[in-house]
C-alpha atoms as a PDB file:
ATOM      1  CA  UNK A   1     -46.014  60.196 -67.610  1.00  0.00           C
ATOM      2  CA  UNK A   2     -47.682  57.116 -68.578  1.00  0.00           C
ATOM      3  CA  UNK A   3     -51.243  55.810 -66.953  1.00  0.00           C
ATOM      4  CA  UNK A   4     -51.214  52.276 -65.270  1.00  0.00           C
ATOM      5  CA  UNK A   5     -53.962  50.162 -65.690  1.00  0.00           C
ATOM      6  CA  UNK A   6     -54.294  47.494 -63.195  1.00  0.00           C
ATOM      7  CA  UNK A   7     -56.212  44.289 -64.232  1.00  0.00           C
ATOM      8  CA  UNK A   8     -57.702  41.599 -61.975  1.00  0.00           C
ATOM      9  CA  UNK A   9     -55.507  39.059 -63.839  1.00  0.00           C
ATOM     10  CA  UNK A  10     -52.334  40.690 -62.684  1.00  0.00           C
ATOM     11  CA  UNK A  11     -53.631  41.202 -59.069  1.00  0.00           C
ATOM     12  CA  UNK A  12     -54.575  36.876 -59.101  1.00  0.00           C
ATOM     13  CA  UNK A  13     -50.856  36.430 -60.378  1.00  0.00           C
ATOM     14  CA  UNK A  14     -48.906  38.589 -57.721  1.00  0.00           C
ATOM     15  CA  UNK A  15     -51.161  36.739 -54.703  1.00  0.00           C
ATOM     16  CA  UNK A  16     -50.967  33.305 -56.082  1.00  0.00           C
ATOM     17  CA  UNK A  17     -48.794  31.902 -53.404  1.00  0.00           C
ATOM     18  CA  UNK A  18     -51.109  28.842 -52.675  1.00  0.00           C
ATOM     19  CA  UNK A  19     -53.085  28.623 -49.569  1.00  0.00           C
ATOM     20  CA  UNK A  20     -52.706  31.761 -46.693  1.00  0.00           C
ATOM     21  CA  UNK A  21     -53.580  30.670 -43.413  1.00  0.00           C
ATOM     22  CA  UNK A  22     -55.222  33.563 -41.356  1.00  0.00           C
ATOM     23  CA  UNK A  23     -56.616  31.818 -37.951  1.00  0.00           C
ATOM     24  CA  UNK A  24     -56.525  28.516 -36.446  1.00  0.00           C
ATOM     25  CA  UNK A  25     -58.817  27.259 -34.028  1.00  0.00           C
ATOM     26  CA  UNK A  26     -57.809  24.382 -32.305  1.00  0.00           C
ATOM     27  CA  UNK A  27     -61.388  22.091 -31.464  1.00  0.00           C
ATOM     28  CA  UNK A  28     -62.073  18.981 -29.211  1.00  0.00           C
ATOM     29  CA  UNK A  29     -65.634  18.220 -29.809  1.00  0.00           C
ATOM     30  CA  UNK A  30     -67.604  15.375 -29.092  1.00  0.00           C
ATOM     31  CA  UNK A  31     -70.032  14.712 -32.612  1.00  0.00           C
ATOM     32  CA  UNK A  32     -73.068  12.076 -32.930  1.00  0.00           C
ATOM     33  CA  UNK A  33     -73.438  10.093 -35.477  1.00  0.00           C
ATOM     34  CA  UNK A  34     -76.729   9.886 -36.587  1.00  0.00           C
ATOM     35  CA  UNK A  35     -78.380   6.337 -38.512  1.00  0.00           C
ATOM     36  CA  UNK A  36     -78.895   7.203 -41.763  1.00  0.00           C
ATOM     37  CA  UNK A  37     -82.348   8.966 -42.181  1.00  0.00           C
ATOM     38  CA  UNK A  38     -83.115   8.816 -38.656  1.00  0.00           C
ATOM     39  CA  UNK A  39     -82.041  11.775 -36.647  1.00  0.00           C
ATOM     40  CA  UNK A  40     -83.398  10.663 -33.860  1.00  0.00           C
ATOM     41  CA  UNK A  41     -81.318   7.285 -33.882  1.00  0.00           C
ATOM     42  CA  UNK A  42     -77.776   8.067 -32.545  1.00  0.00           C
ATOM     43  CA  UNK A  43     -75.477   5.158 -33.957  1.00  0.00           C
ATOM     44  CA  UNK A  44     -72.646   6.365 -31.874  1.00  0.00           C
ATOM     45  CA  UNK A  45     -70.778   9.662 -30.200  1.00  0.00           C
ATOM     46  CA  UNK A  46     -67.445   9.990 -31.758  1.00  0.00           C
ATOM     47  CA  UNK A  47     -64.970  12.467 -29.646  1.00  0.00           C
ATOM     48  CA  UNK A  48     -62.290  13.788 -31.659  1.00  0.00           C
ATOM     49  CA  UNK A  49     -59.178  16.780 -31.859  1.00  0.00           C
ATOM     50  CA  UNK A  50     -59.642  19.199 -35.107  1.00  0.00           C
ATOM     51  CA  UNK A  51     -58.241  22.143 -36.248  1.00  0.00           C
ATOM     52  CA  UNK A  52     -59.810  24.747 -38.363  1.00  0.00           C
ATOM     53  CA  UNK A  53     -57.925  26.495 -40.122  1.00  0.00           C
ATOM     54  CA  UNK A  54     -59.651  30.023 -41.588  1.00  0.00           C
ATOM     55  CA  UNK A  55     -58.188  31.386 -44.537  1.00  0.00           C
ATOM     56  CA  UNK A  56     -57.955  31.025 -48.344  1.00  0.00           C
ATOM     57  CA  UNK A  57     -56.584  29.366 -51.361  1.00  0.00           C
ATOM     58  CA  UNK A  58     -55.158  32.323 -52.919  1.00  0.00           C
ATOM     59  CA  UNK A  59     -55.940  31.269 -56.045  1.00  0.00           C
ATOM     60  CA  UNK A  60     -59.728  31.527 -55.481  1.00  0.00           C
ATOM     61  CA  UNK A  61     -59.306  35.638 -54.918  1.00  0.00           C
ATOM     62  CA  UNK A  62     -60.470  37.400 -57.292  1.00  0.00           C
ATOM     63  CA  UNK A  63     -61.028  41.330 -57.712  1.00  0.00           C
ATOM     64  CA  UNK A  64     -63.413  43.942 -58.648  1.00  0.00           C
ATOM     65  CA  UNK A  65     -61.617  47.119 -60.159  1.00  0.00           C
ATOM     66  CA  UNK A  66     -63.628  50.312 -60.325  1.00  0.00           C
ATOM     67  CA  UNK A  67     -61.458  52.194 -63.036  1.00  0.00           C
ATOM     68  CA  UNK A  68     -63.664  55.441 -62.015  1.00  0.00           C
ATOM     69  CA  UNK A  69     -62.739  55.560 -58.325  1.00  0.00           C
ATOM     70  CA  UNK A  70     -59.177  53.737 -58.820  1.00  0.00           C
ATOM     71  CA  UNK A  71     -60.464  51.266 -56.183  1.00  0.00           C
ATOM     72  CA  UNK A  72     -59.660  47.033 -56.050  1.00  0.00           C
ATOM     73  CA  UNK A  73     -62.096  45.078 -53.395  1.00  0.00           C
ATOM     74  CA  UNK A  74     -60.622  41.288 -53.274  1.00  0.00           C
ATOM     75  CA  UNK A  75     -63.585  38.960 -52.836  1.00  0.00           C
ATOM     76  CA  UNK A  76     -62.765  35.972 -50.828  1.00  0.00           C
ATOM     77  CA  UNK A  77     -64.219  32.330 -49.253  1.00  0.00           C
ATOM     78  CA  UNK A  78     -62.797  31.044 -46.138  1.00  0.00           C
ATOM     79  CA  UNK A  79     -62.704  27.489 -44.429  1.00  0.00           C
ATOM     80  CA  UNK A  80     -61.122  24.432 -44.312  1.00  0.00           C
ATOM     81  CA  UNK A  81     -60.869  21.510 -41.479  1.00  0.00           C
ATOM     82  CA  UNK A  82     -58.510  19.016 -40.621  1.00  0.00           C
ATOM     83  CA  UNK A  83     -59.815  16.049 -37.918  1.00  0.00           C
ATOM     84  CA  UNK A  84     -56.909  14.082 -36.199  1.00  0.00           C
ATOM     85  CA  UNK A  85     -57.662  10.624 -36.870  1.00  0.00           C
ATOM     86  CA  UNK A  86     -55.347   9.477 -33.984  1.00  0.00           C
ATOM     87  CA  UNK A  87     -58.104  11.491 -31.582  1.00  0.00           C
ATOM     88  CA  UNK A  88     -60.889   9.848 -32.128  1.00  0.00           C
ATOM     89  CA  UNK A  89     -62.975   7.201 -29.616  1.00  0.00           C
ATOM     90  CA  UNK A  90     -65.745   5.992 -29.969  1.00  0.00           C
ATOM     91  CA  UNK A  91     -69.032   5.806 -27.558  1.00  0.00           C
ATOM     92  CA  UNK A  92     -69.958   2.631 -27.771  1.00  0.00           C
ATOM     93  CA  UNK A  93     -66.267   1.319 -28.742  1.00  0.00           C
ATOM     94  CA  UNK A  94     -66.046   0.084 -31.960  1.00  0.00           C
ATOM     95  CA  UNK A  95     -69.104   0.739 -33.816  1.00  0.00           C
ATOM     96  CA  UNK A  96     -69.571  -0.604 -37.309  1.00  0.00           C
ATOM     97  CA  UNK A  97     -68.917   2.847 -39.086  1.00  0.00           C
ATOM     98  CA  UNK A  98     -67.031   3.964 -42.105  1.00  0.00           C
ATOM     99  CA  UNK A  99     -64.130   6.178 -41.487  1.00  0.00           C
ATOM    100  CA  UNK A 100     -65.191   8.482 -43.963  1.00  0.00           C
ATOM    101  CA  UNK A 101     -68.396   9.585 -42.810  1.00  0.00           C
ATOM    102  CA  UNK A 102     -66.894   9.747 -38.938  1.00  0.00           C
ATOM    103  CA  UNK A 103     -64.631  11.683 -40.733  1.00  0.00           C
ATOM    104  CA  UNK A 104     -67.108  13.967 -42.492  1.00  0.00           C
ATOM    105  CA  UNK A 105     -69.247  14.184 -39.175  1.00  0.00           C
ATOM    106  CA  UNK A 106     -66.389  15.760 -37.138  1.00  0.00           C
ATOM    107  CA  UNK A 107     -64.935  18.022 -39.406  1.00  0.00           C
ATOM    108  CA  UNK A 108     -68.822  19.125 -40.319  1.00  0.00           C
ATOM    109  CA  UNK A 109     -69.457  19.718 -36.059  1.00  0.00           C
ATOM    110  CA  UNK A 110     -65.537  21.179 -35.933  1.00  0.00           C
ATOM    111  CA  UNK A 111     -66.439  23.449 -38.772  1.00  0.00           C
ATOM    112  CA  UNK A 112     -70.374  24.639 -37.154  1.00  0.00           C
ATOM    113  CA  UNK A 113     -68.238  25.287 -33.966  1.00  0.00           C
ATOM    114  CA  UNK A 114     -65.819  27.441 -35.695  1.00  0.00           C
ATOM    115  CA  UNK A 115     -68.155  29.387 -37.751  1.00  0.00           C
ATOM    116  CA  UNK A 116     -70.222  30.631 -34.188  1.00  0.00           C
ATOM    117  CA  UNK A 117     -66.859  31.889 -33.389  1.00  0.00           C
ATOM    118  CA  UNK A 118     -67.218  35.645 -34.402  1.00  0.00           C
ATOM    119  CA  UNK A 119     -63.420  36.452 -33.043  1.00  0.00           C
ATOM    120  CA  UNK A 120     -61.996  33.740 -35.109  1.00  0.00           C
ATOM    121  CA  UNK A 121     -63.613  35.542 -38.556  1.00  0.00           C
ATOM    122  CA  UNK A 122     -62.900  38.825 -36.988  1.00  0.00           C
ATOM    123  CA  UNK A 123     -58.810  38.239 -36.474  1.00  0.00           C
ATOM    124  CA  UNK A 124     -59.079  35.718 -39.616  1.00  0.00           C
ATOM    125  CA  UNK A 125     -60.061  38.795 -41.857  1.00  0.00           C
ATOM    126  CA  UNK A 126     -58.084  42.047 -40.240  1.00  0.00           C
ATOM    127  CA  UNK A 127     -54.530  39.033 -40.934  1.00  0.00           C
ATOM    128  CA  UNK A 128     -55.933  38.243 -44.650  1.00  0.00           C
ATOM    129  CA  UNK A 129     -56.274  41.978 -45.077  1.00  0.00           C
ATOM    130  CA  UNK A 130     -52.667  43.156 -43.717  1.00  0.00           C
ATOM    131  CA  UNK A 131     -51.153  39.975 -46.250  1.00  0.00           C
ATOM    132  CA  UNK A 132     -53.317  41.028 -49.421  1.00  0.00           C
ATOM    133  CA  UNK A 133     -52.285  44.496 -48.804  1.00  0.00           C
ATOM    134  CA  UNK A 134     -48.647  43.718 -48.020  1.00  0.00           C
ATOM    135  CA  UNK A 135     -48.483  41.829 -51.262  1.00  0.00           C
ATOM    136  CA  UNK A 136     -50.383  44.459 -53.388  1.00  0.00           C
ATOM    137  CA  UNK A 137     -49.667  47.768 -52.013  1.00  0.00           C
ATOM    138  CA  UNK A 138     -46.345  47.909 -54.517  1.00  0.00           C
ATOM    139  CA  UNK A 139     -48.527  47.065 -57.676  1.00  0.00           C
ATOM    140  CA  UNK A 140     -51.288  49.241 -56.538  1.00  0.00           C
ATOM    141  CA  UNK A 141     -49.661  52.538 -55.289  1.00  0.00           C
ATOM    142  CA  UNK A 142     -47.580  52.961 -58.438  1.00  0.00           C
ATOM    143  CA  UNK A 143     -50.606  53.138 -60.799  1.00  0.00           C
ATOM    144  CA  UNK A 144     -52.766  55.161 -57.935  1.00  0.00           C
ATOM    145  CA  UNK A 145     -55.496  52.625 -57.247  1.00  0.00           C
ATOM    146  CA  UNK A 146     -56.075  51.970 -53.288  1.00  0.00           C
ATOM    147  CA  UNK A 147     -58.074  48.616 -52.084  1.00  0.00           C
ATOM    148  CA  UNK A 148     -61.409  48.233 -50.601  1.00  0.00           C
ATOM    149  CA  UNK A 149     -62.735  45.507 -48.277  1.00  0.00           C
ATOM    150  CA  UNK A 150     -66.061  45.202 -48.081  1.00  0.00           C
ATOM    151  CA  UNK A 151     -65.719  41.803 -45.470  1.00  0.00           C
END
């Protein structure tokens, strides 16, 4: 019999399947946008739909193997946010604003909301954990290594 070795490069290849979408949390928020320096200013109050989406571009994983204890732990980042620009209205109407910094204000409050959210992580990492292992378990139970999640 012949000993597999399993390397972190071959683990990255068999997950690369672009971005995996573990939670979504769907956000109507209402953010202020502050004048610049002056966060006690409010230029305007910008309500708005958003949806978080928490989950990862697969090809950011990458693994730790511990040859001794035949073990892979994936490391991972979560997070990204997507405003509907249709949503928003503005408090007072029309304000002289850029659309790309009331965009970055809402998906910035959109993504603080999400992240207080400890059963969005919580279902977010038990799905990301059932897909890496569904993907993985083949390449890892034919050389005897098992995978560890330390999230």
């Amino acid at each position: 019999t012949k000993e597999s070795v399993i390397t972190s490069s071959q683990l990255e290849k068999a997950v690369d399947i672009s971005e995996l979408s573990t939670a979504e949390f769907i956000y109507n928020g209402i953010a202020d946008k502050y004048s610049d320096g002056n966060l006690e200013e409010t230029e305007c109050h910008i309500a708005y739909a958003s949806t978080v989406k928490v989950g990862i571009a697969l090809d950011q994983i990458t693994f730790t193997i511990d040859e001794e204890k035949k073990t892979v732990t994936p490391e991972i980042t979560v997070n990204t946010v997507t405003v509907d620009p249709d949503s928003l209205s503005f408090i007072p109407q029309n304000p002289d604003v850029e659309l790309k910094d009331i965009m970055t204000v809402c998906k910035e409050d959109a993504l603080k909301e999400a992240s207080e959210s400890k059963e969005l992580y919580q279902t977010a990492e038990e799905n990301l954990q059932s897909a890496i292992e569904a993907l993985l378990s083949p390449i890892l139970k034919n050389a005897g290594y098992t995978m560890q999640w330390d999230i």
